[in-house]
Protein backbone atom coordinates (compact mmCIF):
# COMPACT_ATOMS: atom_id res chain seq x y z
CA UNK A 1 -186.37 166.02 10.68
CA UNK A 2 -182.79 166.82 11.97
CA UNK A 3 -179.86 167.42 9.36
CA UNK A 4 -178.48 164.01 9.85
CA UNK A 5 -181.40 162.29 8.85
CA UNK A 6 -182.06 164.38 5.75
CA UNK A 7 -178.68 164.01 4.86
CA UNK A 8 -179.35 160.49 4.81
CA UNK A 9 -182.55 159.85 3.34
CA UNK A 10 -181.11 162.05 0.47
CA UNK A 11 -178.36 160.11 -0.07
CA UNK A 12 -180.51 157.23 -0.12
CA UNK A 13 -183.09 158.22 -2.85
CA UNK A 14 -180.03 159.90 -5.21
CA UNK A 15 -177.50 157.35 -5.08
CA UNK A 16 -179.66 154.32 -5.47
CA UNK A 17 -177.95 153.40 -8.69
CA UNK A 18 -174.98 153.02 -7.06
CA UNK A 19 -176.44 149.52 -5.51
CA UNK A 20 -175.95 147.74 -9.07
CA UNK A 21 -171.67 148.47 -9.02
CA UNK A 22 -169.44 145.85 -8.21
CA UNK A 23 -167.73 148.16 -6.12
CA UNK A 24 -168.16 148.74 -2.38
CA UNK A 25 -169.75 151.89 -1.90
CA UNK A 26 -169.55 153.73 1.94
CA UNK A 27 -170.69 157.32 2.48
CA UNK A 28 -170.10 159.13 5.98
CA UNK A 29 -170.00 162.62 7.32
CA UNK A 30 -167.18 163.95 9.61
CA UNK A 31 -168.25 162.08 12.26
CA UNK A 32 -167.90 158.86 10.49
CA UNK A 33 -171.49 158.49 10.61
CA UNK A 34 -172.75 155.83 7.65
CA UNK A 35 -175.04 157.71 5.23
CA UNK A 36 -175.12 155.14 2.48
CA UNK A 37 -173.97 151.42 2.34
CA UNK A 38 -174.71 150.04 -1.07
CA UNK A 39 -175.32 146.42 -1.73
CA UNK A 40 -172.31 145.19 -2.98
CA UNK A 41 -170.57 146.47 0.40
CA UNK A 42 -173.45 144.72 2.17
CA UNK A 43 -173.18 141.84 0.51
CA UNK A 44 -169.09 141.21 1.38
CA UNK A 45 -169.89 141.91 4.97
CA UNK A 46 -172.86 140.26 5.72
CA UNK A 47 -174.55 143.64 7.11
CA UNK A 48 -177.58 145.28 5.81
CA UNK A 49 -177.74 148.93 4.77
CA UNK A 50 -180.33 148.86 7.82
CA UNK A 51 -177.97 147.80 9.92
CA UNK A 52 -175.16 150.53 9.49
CA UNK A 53 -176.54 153.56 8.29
CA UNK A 54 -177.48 156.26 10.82
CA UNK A 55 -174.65 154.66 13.04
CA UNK A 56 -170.52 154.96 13.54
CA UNK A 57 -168.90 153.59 11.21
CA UNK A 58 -165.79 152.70 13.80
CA UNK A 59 -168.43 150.92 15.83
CA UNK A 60 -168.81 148.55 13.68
CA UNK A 61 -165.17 148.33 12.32
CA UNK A 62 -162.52 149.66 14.86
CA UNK A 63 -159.65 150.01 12.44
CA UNK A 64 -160.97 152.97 11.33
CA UNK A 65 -159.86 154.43 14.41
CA UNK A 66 -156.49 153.98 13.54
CA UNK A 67 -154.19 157.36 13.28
CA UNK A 68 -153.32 156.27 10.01
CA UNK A 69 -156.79 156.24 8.60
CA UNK A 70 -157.56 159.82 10.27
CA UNK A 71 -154.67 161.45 9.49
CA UNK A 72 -154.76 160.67 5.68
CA UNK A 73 -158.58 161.41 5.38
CA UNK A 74 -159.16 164.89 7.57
CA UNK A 75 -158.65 166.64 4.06
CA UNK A 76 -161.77 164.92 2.37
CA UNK A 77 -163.91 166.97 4.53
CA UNK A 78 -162.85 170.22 3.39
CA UNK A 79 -162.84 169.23 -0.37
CA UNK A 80 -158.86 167.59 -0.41
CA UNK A 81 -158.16 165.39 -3.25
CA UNK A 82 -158.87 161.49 -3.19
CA UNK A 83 -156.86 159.38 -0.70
CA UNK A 84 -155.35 156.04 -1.99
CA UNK A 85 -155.15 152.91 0.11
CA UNK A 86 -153.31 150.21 -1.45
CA UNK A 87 -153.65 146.63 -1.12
CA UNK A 88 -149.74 146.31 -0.61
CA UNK A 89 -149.18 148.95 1.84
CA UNK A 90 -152.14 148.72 3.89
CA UNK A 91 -154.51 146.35 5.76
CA UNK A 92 -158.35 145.85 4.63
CA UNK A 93 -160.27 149.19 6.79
CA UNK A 94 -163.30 147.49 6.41
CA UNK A 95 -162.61 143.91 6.06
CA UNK A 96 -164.47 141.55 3.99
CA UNK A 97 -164.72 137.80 3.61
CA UNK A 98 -165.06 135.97 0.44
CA UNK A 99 -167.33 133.07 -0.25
CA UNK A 100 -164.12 130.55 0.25
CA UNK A 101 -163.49 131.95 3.88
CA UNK A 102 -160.57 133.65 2.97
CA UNK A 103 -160.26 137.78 3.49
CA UNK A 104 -160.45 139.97 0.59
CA UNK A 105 -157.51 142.24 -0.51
CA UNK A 106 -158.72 145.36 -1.15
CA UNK A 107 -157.81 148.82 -3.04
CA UNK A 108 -159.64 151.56 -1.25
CA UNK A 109 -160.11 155.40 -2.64
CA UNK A 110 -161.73 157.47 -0.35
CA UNK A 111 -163.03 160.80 -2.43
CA UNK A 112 -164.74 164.00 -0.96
CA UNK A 113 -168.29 165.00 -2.11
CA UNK A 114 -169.97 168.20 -1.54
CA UNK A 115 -173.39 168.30 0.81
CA UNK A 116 -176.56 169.36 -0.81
CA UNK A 117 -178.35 170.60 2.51
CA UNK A 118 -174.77 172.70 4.02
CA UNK A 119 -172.46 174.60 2.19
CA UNK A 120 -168.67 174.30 2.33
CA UNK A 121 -169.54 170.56 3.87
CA UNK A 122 -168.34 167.66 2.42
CA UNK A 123 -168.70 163.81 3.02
CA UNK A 124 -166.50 161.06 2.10
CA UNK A 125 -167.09 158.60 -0.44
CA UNK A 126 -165.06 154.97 0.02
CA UNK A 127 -164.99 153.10 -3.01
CA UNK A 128 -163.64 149.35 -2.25
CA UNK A 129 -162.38 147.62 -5.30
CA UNK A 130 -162.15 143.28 -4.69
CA UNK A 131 -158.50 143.14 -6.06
CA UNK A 132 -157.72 139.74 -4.41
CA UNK A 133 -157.79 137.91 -8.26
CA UNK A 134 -155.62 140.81 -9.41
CA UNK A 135 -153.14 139.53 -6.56
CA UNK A 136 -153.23 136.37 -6.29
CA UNK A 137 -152.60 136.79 -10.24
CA UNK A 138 -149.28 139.35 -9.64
CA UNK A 139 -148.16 136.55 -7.14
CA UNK A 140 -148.43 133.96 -9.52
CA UNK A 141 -146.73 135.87 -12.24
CA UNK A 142 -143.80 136.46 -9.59
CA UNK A 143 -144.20 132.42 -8.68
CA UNK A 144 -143.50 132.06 -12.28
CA UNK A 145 -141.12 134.57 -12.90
CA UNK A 146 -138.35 133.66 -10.23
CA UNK A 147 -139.36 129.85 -11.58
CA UNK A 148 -138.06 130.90 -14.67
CA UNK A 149 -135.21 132.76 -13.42
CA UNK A 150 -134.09 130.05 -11.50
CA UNK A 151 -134.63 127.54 -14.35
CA UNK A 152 -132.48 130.24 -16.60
CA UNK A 153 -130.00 130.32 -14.03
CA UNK A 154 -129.89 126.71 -13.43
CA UNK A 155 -129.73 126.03 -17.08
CA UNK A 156 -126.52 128.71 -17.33
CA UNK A 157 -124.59 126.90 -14.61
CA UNK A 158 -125.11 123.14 -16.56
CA UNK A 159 -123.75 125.04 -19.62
CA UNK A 160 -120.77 126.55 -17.59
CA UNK A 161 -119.91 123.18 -16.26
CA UNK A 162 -120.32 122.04 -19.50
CA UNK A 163 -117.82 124.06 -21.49
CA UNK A 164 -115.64 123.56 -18.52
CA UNK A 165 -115.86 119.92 -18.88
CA UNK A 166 -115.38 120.30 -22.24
CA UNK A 167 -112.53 122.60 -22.15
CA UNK A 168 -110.73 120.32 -19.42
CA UNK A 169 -111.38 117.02 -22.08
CA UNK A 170 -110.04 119.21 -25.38
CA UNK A 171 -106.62 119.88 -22.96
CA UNK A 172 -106.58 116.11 -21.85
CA UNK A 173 -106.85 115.27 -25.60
CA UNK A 174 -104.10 117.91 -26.23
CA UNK A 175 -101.86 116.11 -23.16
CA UNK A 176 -102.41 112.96 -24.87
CA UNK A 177 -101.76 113.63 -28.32
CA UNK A 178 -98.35 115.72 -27.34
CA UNK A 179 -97.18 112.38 -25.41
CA UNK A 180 -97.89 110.19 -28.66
CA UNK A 181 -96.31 112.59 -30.97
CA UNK A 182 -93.24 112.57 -27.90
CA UNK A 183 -92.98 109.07 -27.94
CA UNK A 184 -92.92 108.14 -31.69
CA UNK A 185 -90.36 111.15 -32.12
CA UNK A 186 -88.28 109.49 -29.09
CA UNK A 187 -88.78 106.06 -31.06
CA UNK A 188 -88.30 107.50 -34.43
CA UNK A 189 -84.74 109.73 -32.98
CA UNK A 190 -83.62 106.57 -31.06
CA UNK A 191 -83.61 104.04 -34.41
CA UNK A 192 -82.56 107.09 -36.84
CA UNK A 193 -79.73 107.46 -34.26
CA UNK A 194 -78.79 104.09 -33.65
CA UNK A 195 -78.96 103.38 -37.30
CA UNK A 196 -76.86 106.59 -38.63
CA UNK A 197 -74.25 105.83 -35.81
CA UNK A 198 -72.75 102.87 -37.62
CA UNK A 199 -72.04 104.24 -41.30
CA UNK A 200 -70.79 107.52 -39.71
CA UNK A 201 -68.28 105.73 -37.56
CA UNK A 202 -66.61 104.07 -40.40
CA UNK A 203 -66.94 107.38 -42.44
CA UNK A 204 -65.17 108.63 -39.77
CA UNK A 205 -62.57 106.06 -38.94
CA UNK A 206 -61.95 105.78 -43.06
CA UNK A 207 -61.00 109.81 -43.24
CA UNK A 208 -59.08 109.37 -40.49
CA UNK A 209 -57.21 106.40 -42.11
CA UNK A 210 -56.52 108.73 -44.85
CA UNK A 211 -55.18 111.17 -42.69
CA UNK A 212 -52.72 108.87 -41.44
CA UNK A 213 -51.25 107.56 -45.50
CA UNK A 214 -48.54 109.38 -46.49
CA UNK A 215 -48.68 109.67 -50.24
CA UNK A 216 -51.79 111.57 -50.64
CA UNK A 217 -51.96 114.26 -52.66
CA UNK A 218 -52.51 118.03 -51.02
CA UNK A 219 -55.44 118.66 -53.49
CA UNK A 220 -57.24 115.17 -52.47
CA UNK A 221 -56.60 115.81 -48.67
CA UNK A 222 -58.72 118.99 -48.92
CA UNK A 223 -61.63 117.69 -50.35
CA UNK A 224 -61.54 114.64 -47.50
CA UNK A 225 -61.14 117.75 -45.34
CA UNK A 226 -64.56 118.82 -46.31
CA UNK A 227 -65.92 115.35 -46.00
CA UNK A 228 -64.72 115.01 -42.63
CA UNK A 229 -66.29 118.58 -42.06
CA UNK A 230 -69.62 117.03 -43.05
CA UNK A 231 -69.31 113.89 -41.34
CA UNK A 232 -68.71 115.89 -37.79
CA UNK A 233 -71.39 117.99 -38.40
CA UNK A 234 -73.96 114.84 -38.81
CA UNK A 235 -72.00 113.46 -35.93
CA UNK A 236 -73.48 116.58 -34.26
CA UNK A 237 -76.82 116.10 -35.53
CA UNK A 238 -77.11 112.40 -34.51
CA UNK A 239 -76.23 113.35 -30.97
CA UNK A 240 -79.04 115.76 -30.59
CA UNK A 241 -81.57 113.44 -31.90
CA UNK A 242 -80.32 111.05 -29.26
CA UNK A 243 -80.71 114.17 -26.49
CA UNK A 244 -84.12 114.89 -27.65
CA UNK A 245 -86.73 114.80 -24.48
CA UNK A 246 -89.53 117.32 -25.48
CA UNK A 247 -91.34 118.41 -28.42
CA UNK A 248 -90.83 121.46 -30.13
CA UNK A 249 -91.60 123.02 -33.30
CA UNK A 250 -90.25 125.64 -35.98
CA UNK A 251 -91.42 126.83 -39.17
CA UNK A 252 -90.07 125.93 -42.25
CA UNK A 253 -92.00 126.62 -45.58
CA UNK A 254 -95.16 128.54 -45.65
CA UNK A 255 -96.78 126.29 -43.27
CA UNK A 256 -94.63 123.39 -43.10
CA UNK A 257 -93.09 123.01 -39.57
CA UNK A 258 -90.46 120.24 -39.01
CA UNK A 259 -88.33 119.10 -35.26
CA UNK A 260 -86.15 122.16 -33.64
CA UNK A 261 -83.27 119.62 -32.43
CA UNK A 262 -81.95 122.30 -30.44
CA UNK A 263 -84.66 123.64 -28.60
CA UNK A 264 -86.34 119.83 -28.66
CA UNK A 265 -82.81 118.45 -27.13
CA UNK A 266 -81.75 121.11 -24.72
């Protein structure tokens, strides 16, 4: 019996247990010659252990011809540490189809294991994990993660309009209530104007009428003086109500505030 074949009819009789993982299991030597092909593996290929062990396993599946494959396994067969092919980074080296038609993603570790019948010779072991669930699950998690980003996004813009909106409506109310409070202080300064106007005038013309008599004492005259005084400065007054065009404000007691005529009439 040559090497090869005891190789594989050992493999066969020791790692019979490994036909009841649910996990594709591939041995092969070097020469990518299949030593074991468990039933899982056989199973998501539709080919029989018969059918592949003893033979090239890039007969059967050319993409394990690729440099990439080659280059990341040469190691195994000196005793190198396992080689990780992920499901995102790399296509399916042996592909498999699933019972709806569709191809499997896969997650691939390729591991070295020492010969029994050669020293210093090792195989390599390629364990095939079935992760399509796991990534149809991560994409749906994604699916539902930018849904909810968008949704949170979405929702922040209608609640930036919103206190816009709302800010632009609390200045509109602002505009409106400053031209009420304008035009009942142009209403109210207009009649308080209109109706001081008359009694000043003839306080006015009467001092002045004083002015002119002849036979009034010096102490008397002073004291009209000061009414006259008084009456100019309400004169004064009454014309800045009458200028008033805006409307401005100025403290007065603790948190009274009453009309600035000058700064309301300039």
């Amino acid at each position: 019996m040559s090497s090869s074949k005891m190789d594989i009819s050992s493999f066969s009789d020791k790692l019979n247990v490994l036909n009841y993982v649910p996990v594709g299991i591939c041995i092969f030597d070097i020469n990518y010659t299949v030593l074991f092909w468990n039933k899982c593996l056989a199973h998501w290929t539709r080919l029989n252990s018969s059918d592949i062990v003893g033979k090239n396993l890039s007969a059967k599946f050319p993409s394990i011809d690729s440099p990439g494959f080659h280059e990341r396994i040469q190691y195994i067969f000196t005793g190198g540490p396992p080689v990780l092919f992920s499901s995102q980074l790399h296509s399916s080296i042996i592909p498999c189809v699933l019972s709806d038609g569709s191809s499997m993603i896969q997650k691939t570790v390729v591991s070295a294991i020492p010969s029994e019948e050669r020293d210093s010779e090792y195989f390599a072991l390629m364990a095939i994990e079935n992760a399509t669930e796991l990534s149809r699950k991560i994409s749906e998690y994604r699916m539902l993660r930018n849904k909810a980003m968008e949704e949170v996004n979405l929702r922040k813009k209608i609640e930036d309009e919103l206190r816009e909106s709302n800010n632009a409506l609390l200045e509109h109310q602002e505009t409106i209530l400053k031209q009420e409070r304008l035009k009942v202080l142009l209403e109210m300064a207009g009649a308080t104007a209109h109706e001081l106007n008359q009694p000043l005038m003839t306080l006015l013309g009467t001092i002045e009428l004083i002015h002119m008599t002849q036979d009034v004492p010096e102490t008397i005259l002073g004291h009209f003086n000061n009414i006259e005084k008084s009456a100019r400065r309400i004169a004064d007054i009454v014309s800045k109500i009458q200028k008033i065009r805006q409307y401005q404000t100025k403290q007065y007691l603790h948190d009274v505030s009453i009309i600035d005529l000058t700064e309301s009439s300039s």
